[in-house]
C-alpha atoms as a PDB file:
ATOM      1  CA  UNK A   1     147.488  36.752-104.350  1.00  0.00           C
ATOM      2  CA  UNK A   2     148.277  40.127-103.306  1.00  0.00           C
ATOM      3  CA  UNK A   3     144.668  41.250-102.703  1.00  0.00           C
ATOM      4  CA  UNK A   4     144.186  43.746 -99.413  1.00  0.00           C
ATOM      5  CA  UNK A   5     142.047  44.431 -96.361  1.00  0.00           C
ATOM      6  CA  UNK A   6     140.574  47.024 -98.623  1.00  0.00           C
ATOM      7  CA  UNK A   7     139.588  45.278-101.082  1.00  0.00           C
ATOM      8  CA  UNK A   8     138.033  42.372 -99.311  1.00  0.00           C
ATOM      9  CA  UNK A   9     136.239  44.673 -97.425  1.00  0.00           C
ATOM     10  CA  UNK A  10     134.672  46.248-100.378  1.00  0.00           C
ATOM     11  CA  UNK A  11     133.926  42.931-101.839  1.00  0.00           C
ATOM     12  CA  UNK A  12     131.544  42.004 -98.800  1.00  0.00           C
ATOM     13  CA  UNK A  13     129.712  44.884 -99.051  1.00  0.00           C
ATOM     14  CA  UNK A  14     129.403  44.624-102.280  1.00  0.00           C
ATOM     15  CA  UNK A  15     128.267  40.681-101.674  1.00  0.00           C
ATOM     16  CA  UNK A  16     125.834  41.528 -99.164  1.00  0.00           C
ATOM     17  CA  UNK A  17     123.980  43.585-100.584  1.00  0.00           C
ATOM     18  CA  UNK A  18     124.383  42.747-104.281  1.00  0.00           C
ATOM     19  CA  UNK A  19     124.738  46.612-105.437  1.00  0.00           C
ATOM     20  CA  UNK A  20     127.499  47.970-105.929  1.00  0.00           C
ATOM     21  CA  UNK A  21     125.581  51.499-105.533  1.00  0.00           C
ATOM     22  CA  UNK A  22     124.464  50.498-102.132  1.00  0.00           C
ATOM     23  CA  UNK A  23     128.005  48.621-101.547  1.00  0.00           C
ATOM     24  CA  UNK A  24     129.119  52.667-102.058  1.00  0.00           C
ATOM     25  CA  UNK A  25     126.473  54.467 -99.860  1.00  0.00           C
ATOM     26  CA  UNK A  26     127.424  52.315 -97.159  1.00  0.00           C
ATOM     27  CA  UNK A  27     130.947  52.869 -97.502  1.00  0.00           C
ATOM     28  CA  UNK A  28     130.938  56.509 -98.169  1.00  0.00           C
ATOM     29  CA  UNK A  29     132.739  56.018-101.414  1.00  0.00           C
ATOM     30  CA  UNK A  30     131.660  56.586-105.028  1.00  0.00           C
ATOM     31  CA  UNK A  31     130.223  53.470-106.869  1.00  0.00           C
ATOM     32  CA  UNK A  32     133.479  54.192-109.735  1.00  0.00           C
ATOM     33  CA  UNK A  33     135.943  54.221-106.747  1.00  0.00           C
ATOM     34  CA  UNK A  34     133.844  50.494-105.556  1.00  0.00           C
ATOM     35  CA  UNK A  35     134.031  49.010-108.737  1.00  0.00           C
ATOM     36  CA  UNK A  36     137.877  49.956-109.894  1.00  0.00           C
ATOM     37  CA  UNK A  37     138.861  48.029-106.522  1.00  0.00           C
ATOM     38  CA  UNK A  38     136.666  45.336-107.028  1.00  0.00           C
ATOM     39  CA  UNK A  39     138.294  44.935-110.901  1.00  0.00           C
ATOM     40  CA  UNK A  40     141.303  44.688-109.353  1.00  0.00           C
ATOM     41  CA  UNK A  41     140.386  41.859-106.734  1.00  0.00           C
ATOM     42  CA  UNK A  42     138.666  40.212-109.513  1.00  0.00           C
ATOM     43  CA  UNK A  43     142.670  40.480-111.283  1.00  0.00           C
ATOM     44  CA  UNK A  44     144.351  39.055-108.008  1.00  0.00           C
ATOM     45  CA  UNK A  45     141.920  36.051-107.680  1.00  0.00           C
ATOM     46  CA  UNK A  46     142.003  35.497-111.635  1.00  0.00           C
ATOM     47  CA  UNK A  47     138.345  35.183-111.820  1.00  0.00           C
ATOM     48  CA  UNK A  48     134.960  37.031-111.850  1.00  0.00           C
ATOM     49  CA  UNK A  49     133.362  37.395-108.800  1.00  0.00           C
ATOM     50  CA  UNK A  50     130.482  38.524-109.958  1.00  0.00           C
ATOM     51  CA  UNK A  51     127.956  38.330-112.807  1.00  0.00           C
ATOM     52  CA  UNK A  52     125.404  40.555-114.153  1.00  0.00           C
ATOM     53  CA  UNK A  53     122.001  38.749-115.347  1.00  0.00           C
ATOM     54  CA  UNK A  54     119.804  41.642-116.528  1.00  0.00           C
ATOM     55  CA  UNK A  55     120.221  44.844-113.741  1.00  0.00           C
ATOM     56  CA  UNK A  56     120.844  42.260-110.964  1.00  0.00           C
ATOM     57  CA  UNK A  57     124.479  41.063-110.070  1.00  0.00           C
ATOM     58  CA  UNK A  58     124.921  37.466-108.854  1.00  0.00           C
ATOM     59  CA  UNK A  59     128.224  36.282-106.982  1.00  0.00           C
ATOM     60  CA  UNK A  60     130.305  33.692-109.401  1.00  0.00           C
ATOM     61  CA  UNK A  61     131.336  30.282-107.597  1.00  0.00           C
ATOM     62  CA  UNK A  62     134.393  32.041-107.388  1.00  0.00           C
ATOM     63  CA  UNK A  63     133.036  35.228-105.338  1.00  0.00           C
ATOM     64  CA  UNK A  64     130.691  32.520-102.811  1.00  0.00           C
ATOM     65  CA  UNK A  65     134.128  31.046-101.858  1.00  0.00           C
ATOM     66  CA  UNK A  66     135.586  34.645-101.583  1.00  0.00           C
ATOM     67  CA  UNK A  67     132.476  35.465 -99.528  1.00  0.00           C
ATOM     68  CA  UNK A  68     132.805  32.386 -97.061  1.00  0.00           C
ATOM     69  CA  UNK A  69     136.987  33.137 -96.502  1.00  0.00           C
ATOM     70  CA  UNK A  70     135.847  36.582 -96.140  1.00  0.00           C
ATOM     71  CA  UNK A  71     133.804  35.363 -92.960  1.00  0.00           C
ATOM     72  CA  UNK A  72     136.246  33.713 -91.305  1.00  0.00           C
ATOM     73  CA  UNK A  73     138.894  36.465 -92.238  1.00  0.00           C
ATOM     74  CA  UNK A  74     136.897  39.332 -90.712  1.00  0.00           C
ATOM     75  CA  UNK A  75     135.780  37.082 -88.019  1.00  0.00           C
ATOM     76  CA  UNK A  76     139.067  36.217 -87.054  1.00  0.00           C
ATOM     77  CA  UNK A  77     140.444  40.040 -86.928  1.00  0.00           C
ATOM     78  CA  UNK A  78     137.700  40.858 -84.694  1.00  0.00           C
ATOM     79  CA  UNK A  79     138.763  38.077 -82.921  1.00  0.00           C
ATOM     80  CA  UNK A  80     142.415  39.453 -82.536  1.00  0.00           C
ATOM     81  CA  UNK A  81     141.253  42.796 -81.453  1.00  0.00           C
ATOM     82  CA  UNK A  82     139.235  41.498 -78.612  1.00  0.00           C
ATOM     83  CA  UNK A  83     142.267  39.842 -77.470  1.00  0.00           C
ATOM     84  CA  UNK A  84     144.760  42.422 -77.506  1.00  0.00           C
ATOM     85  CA  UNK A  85     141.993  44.321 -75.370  1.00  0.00           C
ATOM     86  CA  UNK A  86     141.693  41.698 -73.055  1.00  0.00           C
ATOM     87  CA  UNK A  87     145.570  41.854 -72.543  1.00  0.00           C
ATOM     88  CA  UNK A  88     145.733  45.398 -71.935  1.00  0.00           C
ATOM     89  CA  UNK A  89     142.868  44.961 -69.622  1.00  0.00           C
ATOM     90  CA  UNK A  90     140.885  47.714 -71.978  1.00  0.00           C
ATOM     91  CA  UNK A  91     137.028  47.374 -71.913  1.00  0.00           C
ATOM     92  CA  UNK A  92     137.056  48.552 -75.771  1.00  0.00           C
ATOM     93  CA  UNK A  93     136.177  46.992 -79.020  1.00  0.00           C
ATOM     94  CA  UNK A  94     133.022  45.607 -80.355  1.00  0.00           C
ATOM     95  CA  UNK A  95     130.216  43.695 -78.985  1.00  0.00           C
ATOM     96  CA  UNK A  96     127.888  41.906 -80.934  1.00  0.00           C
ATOM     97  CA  UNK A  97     124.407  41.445 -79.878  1.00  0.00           C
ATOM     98  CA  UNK A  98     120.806  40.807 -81.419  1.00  0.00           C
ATOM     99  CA  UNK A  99     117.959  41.397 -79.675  1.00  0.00           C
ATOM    100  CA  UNK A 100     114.148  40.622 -80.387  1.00  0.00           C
ATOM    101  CA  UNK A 101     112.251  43.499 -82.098  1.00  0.00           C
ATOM    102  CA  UNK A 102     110.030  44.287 -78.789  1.00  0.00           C
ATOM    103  CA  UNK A 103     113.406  45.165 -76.541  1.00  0.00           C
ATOM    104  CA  UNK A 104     114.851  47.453 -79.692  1.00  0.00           C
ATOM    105  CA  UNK A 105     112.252  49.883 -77.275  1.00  0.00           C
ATOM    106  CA  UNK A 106     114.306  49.558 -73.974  1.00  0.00           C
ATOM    107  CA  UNK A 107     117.821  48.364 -75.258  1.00  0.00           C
ATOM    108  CA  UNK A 108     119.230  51.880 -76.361  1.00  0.00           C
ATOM    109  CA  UNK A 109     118.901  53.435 -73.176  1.00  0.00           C
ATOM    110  CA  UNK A 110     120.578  50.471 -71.379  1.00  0.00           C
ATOM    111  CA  UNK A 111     123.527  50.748 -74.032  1.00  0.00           C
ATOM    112  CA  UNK A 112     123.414  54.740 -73.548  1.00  0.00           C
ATOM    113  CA  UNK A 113     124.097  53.927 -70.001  1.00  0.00           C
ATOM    114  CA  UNK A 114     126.687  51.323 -70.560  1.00  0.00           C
ATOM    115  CA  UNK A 115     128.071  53.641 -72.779  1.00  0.00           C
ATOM    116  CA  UNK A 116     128.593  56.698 -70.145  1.00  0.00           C
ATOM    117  CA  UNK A 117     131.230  54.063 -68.115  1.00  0.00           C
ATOM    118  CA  UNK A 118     132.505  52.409 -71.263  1.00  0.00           C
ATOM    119  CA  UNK A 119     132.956  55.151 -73.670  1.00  0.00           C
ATOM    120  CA  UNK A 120     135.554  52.971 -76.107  1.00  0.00           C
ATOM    121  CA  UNK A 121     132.975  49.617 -76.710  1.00  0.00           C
ATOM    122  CA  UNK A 122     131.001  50.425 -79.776  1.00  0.00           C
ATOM    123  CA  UNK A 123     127.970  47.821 -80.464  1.00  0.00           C
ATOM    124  CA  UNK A 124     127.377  45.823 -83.620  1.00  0.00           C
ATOM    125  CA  UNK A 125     123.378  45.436 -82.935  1.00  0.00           C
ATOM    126  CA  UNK A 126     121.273  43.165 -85.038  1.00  0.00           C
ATOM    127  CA  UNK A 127     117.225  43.710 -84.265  1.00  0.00           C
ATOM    128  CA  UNK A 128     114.975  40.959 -85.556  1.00  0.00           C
ATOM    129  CA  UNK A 129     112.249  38.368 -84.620  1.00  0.00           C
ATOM    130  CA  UNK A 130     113.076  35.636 -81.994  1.00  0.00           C
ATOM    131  CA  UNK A 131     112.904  32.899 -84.982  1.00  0.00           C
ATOM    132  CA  UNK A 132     116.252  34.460 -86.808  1.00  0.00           C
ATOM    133  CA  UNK A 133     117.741  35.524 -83.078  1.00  0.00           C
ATOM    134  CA  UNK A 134     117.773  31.735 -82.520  1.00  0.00           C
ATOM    135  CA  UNK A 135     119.210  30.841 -85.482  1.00  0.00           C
ATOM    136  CA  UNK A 136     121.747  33.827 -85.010  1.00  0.00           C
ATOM    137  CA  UNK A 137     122.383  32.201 -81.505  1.00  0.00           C
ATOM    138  CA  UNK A 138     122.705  28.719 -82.786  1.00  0.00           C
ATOM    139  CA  UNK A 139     125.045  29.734 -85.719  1.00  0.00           C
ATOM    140  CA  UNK A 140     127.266  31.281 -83.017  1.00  0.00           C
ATOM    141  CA  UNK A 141     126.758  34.670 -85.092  1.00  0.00           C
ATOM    142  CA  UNK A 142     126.621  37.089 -81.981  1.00  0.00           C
ATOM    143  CA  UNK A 143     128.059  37.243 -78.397  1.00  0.00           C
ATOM    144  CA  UNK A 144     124.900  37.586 -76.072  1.00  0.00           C
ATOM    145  CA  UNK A 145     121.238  37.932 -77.013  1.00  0.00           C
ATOM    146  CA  UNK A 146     118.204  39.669 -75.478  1.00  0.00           C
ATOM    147  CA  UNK A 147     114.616  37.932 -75.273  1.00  0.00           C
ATOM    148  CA  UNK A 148     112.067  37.265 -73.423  1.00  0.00           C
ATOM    149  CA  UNK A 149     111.128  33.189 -74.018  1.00  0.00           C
ATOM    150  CA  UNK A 150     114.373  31.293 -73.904  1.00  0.00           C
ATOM    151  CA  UNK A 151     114.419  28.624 -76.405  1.00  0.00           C
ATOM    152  CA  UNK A 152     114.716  25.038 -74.842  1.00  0.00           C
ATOM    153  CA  UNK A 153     116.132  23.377 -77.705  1.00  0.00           C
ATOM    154  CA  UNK A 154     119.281  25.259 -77.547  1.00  0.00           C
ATOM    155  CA  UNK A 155     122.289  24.884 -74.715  1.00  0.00           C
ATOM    156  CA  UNK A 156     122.008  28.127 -73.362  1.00  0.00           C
ATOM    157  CA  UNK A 157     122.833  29.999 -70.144  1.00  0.00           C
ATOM    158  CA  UNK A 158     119.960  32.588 -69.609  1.00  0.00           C
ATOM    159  CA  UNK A 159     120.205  35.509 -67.019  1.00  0.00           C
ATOM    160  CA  UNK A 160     116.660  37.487 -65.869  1.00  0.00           C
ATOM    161  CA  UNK A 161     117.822  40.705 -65.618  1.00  0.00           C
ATOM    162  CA  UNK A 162     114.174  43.046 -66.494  1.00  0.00           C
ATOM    163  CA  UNK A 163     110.493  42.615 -65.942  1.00  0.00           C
ATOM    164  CA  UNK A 164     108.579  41.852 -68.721  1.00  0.00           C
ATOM    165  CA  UNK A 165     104.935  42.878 -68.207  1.00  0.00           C
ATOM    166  CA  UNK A 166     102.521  41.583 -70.830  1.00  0.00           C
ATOM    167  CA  UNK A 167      99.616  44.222 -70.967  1.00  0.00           C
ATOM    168  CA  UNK A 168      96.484  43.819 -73.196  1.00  0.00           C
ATOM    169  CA  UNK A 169      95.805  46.757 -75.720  1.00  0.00           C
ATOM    170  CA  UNK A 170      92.605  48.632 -76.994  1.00  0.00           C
ATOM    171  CA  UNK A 171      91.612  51.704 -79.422  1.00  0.00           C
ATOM    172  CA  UNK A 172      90.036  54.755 -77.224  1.00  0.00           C
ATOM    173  CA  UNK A 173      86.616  54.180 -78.523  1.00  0.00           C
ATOM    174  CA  UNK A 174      86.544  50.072 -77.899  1.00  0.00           C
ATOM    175  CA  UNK A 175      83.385  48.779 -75.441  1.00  0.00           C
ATOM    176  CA  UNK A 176      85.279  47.399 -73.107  1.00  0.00           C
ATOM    177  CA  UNK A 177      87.470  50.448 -72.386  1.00  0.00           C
ATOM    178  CA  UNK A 178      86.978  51.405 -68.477  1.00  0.00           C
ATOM    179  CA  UNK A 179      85.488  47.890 -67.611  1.00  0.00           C
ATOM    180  CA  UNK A 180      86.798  46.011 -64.304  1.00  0.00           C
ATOM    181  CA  UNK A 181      87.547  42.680 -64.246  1.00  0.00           C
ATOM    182  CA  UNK A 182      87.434  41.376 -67.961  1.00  0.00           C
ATOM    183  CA  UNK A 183      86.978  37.390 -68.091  1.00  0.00           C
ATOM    184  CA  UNK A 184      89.510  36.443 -70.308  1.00  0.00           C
ATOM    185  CA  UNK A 185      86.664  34.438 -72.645  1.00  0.00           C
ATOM    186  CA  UNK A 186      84.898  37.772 -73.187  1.00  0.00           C
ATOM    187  CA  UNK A 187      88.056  38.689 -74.450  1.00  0.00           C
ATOM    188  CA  UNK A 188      88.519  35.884 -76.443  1.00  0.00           C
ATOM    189  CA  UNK A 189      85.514  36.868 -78.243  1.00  0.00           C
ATOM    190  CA  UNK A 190      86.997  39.974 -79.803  1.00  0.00           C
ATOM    191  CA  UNK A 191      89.188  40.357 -82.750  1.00  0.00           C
ATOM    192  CA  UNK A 192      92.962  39.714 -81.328  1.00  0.00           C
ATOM    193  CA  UNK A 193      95.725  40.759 -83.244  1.00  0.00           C
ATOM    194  CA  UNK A 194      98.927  38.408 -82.752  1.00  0.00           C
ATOM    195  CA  UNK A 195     102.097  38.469 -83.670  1.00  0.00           C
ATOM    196  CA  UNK A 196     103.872  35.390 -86.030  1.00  0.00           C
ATOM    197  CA  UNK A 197     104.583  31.636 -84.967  1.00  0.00           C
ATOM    198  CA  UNK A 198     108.012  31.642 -83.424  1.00  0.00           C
ATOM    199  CA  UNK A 199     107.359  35.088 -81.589  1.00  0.00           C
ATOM    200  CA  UNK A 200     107.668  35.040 -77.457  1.00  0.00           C
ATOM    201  CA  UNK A 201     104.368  37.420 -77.256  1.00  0.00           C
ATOM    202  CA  UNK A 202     102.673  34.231 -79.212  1.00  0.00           C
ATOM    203  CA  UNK A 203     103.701  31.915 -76.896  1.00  0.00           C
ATOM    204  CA  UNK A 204     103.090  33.822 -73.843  1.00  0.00           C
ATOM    205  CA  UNK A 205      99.476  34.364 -75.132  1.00  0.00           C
ATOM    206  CA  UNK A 206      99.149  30.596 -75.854  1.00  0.00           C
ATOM    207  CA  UNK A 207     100.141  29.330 -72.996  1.00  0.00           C
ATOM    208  CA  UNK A 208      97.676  31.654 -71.234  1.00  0.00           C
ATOM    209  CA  UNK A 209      95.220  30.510 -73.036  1.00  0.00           C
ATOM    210  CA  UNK A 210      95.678  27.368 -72.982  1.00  0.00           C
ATOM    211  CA  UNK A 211      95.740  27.188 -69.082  1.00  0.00           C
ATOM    212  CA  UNK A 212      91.567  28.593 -69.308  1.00  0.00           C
ATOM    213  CA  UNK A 213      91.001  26.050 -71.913  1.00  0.00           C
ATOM    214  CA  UNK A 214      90.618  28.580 -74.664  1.00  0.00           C
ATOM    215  CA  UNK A 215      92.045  28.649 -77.945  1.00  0.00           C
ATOM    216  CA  UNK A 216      94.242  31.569 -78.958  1.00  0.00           C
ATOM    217  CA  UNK A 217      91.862  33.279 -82.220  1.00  0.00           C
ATOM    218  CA  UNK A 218      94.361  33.226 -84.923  1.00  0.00           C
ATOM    219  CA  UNK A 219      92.646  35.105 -87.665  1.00  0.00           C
ATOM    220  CA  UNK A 220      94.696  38.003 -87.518  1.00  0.00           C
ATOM    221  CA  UNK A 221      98.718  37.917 -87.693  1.00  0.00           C
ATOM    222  CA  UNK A 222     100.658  41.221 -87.921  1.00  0.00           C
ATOM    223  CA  UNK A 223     104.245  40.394 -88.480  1.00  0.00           C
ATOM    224  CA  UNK A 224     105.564  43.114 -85.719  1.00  0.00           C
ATOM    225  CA  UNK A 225     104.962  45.036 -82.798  1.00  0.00           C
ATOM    226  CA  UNK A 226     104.303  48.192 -84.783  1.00  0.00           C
ATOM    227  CA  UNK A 227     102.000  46.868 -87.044  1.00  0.00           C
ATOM    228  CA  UNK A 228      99.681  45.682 -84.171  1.00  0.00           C
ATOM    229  CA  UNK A 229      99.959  49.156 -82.589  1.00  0.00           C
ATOM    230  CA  UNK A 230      98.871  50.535 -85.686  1.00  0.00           C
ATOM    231  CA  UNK A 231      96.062  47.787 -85.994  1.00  0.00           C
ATOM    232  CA  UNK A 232      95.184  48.535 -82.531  1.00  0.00           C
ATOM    233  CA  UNK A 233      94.760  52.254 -83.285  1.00  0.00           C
ATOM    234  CA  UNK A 234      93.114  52.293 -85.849  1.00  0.00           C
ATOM    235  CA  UNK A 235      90.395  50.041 -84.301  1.00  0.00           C
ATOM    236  CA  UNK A 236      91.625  47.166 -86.157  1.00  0.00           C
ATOM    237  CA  UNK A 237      90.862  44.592 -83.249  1.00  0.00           C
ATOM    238  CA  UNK A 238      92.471  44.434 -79.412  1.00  0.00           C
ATOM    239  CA  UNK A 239      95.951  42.945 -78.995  1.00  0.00           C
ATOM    240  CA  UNK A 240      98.563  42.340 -75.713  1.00  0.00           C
ATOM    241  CA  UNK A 241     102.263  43.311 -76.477  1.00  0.00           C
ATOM    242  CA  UNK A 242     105.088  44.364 -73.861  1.00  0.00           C
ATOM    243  CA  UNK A 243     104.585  47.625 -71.576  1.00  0.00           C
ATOM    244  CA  UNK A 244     107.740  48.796 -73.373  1.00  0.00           C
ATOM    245  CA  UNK A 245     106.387  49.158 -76.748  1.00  0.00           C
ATOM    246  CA  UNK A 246     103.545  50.617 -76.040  1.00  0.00           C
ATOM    247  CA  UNK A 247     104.811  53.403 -73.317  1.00  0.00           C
ATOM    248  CA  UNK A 248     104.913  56.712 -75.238  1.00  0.00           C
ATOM    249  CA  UNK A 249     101.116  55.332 -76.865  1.00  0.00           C
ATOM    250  CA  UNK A 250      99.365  54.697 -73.876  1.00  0.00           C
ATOM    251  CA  UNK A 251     100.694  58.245 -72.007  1.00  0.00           C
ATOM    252  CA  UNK A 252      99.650  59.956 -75.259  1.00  0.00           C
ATOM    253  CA  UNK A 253      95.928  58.358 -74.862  1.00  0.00           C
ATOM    254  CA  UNK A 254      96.209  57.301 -78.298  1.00  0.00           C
ATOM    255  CA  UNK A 255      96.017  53.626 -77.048  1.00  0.00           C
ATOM    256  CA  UNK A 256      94.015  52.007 -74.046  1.00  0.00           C
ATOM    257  CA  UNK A 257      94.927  49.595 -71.564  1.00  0.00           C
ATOM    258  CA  UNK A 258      92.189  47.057 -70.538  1.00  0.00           C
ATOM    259  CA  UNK A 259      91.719  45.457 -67.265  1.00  0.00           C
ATOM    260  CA  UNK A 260      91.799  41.701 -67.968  1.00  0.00           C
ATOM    261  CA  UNK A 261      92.273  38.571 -65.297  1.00  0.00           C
ATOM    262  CA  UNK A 262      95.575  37.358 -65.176  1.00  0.00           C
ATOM    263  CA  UNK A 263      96.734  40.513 -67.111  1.00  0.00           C
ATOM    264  CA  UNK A 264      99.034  41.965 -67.367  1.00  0.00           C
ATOM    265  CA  UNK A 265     101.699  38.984 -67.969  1.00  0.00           C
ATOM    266  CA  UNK A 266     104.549  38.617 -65.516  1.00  0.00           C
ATOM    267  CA  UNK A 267     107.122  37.500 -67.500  1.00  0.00           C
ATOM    268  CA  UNK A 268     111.177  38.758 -67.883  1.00  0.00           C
ATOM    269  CA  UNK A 269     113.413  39.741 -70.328  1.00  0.00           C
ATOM    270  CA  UNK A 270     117.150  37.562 -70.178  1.00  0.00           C
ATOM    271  CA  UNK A 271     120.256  38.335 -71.858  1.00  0.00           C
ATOM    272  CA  UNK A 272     121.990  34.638 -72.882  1.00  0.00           C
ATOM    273  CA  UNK A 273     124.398  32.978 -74.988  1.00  0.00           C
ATOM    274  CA  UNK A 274     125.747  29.414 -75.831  1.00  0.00           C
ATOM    275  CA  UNK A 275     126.476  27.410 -72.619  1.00  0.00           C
ATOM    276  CA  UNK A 276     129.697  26.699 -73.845  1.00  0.00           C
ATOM    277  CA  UNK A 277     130.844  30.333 -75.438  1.00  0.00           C
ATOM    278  CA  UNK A 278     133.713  32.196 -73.529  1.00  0.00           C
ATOM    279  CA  UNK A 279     132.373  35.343 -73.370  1.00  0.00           C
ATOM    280  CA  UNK A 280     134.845  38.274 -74.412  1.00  0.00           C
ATOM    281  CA  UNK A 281     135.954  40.360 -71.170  1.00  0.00           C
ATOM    282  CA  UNK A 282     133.598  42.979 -73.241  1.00  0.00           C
ATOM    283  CA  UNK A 283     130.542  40.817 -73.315  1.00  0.00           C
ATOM    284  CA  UNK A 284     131.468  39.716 -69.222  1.00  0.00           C
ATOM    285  CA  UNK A 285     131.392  43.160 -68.492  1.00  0.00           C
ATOM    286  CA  UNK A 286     127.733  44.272 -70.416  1.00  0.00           C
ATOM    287  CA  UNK A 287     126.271  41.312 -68.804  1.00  0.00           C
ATOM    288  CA  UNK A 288     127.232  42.416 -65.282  1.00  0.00           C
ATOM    289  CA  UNK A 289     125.730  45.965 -65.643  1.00  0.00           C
ATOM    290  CA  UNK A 290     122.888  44.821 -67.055  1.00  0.00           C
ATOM    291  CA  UNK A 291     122.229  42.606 -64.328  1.00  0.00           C
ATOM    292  CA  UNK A 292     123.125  45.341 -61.655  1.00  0.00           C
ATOM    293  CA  UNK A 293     121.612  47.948 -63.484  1.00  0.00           C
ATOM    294  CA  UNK A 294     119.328  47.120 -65.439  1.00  0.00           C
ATOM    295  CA  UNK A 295     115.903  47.960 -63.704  1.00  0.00           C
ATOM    296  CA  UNK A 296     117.533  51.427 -62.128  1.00  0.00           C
ATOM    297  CA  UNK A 297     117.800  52.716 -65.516  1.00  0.00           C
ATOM    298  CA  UNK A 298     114.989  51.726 -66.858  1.00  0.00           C
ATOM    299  CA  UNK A 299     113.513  53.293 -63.779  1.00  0.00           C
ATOM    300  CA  UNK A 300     114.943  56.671 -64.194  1.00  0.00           C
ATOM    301  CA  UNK A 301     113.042  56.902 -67.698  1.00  0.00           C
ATOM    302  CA  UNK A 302     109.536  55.668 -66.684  1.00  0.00           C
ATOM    303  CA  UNK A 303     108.794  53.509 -69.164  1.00  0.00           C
ATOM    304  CA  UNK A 304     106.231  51.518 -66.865  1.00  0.00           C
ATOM    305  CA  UNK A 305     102.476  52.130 -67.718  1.00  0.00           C
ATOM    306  CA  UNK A 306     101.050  49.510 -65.042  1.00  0.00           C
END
């Protein structure tokens, strides 16, 4: 089969996103241009790839097993790439990371930073909830990870490199605004917006809980960060969330911190990876400045609110 990098790399687009319109956006190419190339795959392999059911395209069985070898193809140029920068000695080439949605407010300026000394690494960032980073991390999908709770289940080294203060979060206008010394059970009374099972914030808040024999009130789950700041300011109910994601809110008085016992949260933020993954002389090298660096830049930008 005389099918080319081209090609395959249309084809995964196109596979991902099942579109070939959106297949094109991404790519920068008209959707003709995507679909002549794709005709002609379809002519190497000897096979549809795809089928249309209505306006929605499914991939054939064919195009699945195209998909998978398309993995490991990809996969393994990447992996060539890194090595022929590790042999020149080069810190260049990609890095692949997720991180948990709360540190998508901090993690740009510490890649900003990395970026100043390491001008040639570019960064292939996925930013999701802490249920899909594990499976990311389990599947062996990125290099090294950024969260807050790491998972026990999993072999995994873990490095604190960042404080992670948990602060609890009020509208302008809410009672309790200005008060000293909150018990945590008067609290408990209000209307808390959480965050879903699975997410560190949760946890951290149960486990707090838990240790004044209270139950966490579960009858209102937002699904992120910016949906309880958006709860919160709207007078929705109270909630606790990182310092970092609510920085710019609190200095613009739009948002409230209240003075609770054991608040805020003393927790940290740790960039990890599989116990037994050898780390790419890219992925050695981010993980060192982030643990020698880390708070300093952070520092420079003031995103601290307690």
């Amino acid at each position: 089969m005389h099918m080319t990098l081209r090609q395959l790399t249309l084809f995964k687009a196109v596979a991902q996103h099942l579109s070939f319109t959106r297949a094109a956006a991404e790519l920068c190419l008209t959707q003709p241009a995507v679909s002549i190339q794709i005709k002609q795959l379809e002519g190497h392999v000897g096979m549809p790839l795809f089928e249309q059911v209505g306006k929605r395209i499914f991939l054939t069985d064919a195009g699945r097993e195209l998909y998978a070898a398309c993995g490991d193809i990809f996969a393994r140029i990447d992996a060539l790439e890194t090595s022929l920068n590790e042999l020149q000695g080069s810190i260049k080439g990609q890095l692949k990371l997720s991180v948990v949605t709360t540190a998508a407010y901090f993690t740009p300026h510490l890649f900003k930073a990395f970026l100043e000394l390491y001008p040639e690494v570019y960064f292939s960032l996925k930013v999701t909830n802490r249920n899909s980073v594990l499976e990311r991390m389990a599947n062996n999908e990125d290099e090294l990870v950024i969260m807050g709770q790491v998972p026990e289940h999993l072999h995994v080294t873990a490095h604190p490199f960042l404080e992670n203060l948990l602060v609890v979060l009020a509208p302008p206008q809410h009672p309790l605004v200005n008060q000293s010394h909150i018990p945590l059970g008067r609290f408990a009374q209000e209307t808390i917006l959480i965050r879903e099972m699975g997410s560190g914030t949760r946890l951290a808040m149960n486990r707090c809980f838990a240790a004044h024999n209270l139950e966490l009130p579960t009858q209102m789950e937002l699904g992120s960060s910016e949906a309880i700041k958006q709860g919160v300011m709207t007078g929705l109910g109270v909630s606790i969330l990182s310092q970092y994601a609510v920085a710019s809110e609190v200095a613009a008085g739009t948002i409230k911190l209240l003075d609770v016992e054991d608040f805020p949260l003393k927790r940290q933020w740790s960039v990890a990876h599989l116990s037994d993954k050898k780390l790419s002389l890219v992925a050695r090298t981010f993980l060192e400045f982030l643990l020698a660096n880390a708070p300093e830049v952070i520092q420079k930008i003031d995103l601290s609110i307690v």
